[in-house]
Protein backbone atom coordinates (compact mmCIF):
# COMPACT_ATOMS: atom_id res chain seq x y z
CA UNK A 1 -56.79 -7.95 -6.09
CA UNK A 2 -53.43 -9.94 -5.60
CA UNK A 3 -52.11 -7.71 -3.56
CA UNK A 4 -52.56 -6.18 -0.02
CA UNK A 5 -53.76 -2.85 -1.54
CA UNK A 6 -55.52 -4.28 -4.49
CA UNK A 7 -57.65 -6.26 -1.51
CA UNK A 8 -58.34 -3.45 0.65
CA UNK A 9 -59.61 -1.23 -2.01
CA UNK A 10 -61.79 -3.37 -3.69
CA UNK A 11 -63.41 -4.34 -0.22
CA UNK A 12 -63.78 -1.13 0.12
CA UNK A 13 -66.67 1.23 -1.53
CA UNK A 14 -65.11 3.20 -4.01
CA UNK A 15 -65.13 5.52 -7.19
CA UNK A 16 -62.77 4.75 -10.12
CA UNK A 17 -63.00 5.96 -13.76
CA UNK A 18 -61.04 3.19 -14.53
CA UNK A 19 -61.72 -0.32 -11.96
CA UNK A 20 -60.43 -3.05 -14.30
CA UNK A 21 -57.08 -1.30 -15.26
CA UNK A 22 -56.58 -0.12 -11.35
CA UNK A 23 -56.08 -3.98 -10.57
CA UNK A 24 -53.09 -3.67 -13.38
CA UNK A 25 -51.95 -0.91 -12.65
CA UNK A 26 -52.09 -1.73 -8.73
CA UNK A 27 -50.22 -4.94 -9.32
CA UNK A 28 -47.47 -3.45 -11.25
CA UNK A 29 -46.74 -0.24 -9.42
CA UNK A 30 -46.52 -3.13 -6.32
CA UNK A 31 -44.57 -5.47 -7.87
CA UNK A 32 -42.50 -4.04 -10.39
CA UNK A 33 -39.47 -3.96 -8.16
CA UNK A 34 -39.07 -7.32 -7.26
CA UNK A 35 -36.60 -8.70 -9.10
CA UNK A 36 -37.87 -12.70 -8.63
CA UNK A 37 -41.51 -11.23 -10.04
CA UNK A 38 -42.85 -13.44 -12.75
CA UNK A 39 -43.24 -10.20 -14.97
CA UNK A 40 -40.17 -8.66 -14.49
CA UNK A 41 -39.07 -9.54 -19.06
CA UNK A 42 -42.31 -7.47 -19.47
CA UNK A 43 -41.24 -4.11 -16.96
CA UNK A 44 -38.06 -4.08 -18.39
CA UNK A 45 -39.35 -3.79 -22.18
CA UNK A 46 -42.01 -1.05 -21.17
CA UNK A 47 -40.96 2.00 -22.08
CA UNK A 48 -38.76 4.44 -20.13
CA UNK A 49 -40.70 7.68 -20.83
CA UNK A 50 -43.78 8.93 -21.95
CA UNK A 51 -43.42 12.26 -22.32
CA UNK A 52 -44.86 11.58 -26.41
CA UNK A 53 -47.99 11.12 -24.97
CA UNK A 54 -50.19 14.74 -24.27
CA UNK A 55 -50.91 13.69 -20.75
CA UNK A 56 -47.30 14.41 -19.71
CA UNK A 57 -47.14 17.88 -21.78
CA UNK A 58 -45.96 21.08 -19.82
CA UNK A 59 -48.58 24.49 -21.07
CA UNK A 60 -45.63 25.44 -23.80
CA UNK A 61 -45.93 21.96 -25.88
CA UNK A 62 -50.09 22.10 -25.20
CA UNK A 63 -49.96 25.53 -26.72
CA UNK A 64 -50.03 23.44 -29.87
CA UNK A 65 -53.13 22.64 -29.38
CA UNK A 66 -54.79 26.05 -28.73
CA UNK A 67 -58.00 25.71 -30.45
CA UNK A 68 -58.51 21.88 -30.58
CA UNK A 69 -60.89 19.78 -28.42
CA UNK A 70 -57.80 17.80 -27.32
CA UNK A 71 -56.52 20.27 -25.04
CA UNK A 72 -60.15 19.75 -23.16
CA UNK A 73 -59.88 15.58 -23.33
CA UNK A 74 -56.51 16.14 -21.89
CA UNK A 75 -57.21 17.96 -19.17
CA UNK A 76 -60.68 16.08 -18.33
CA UNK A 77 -58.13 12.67 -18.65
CA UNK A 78 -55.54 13.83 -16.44
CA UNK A 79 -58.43 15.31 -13.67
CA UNK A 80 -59.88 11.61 -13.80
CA UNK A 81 -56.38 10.53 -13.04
CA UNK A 82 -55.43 12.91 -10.69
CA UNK A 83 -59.04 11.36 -9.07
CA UNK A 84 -57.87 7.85 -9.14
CA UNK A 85 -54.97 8.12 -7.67
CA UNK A 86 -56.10 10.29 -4.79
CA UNK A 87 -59.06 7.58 -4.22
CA UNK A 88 -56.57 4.99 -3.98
CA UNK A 89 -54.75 7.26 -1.85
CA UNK A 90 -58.08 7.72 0.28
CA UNK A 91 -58.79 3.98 1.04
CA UNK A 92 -55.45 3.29 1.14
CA UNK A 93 -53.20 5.66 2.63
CA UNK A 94 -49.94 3.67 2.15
CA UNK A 95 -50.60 3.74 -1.48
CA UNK A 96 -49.06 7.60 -1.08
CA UNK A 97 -45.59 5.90 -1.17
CA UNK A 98 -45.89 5.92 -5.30
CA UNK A 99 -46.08 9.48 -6.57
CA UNK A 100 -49.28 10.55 -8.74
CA UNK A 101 -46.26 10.79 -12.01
CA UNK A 102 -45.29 6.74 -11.06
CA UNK A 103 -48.94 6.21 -11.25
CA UNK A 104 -49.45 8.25 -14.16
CA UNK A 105 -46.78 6.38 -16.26
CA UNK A 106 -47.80 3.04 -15.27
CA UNK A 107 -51.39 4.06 -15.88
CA UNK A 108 -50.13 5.06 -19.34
CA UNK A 109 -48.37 1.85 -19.78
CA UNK A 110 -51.71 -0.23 -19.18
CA UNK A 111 -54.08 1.65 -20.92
CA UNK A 112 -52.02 2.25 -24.27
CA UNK A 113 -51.39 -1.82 -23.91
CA UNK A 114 -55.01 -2.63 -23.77
């Protein structure tokens, strides 16, 4: 809720899997690009990619899986995402301006940090 789109969506009646991380992830997807931002030591030591993490795995690496529950959490975590991010999008169309992979990542970021 510091920042203009952090406001207006939690004014606004919404459904998130995820409300307390939103904020987080809100602020930094906002903010992460200002270079005089208090948290800019932290951005810089998050990680580049996340491709180690299932969410960001292509059908030939989730082939892997075939036969494991996994594949089933990953796809149910990734449709909850997809849901976020196109809620945020809803209530706040200038959101659209990050793609759903920046919000993925930095949605990655916060919740493996939690």
């Amino acid at each position: 809720t510091e920042t203009a789109i952090g406001r207006k969506l939690f004014s606004e009646k919404c459904s998130l899997s995820t409300p307390n991380l939103m904020a987080v992830i809100l602020y930094i997807l906002t903010t992460r690009d200002d270079p005089n931002n208090f948290f800019q030591p932290y951005y810089k030591i998050l990680p580049k990619s996340y491709s180690n993490f299932p969410i960001f795995w292509g059908e030939d690496k989730l082939a892997w899986l075939e036969g494991s529950p996994l594949i089933d959490d990953i796809i149910e975590r990734k449709r909850n995402m997809r849901a976020d991010y196109d809620e945020v999008c809803r209530v706040c169309p200038e959101f659209t301006r990050y793609s759903f992979e920046e919000f993925l990542e930095v949605r990655t970021a916060v919740g493996s940090r939690n």
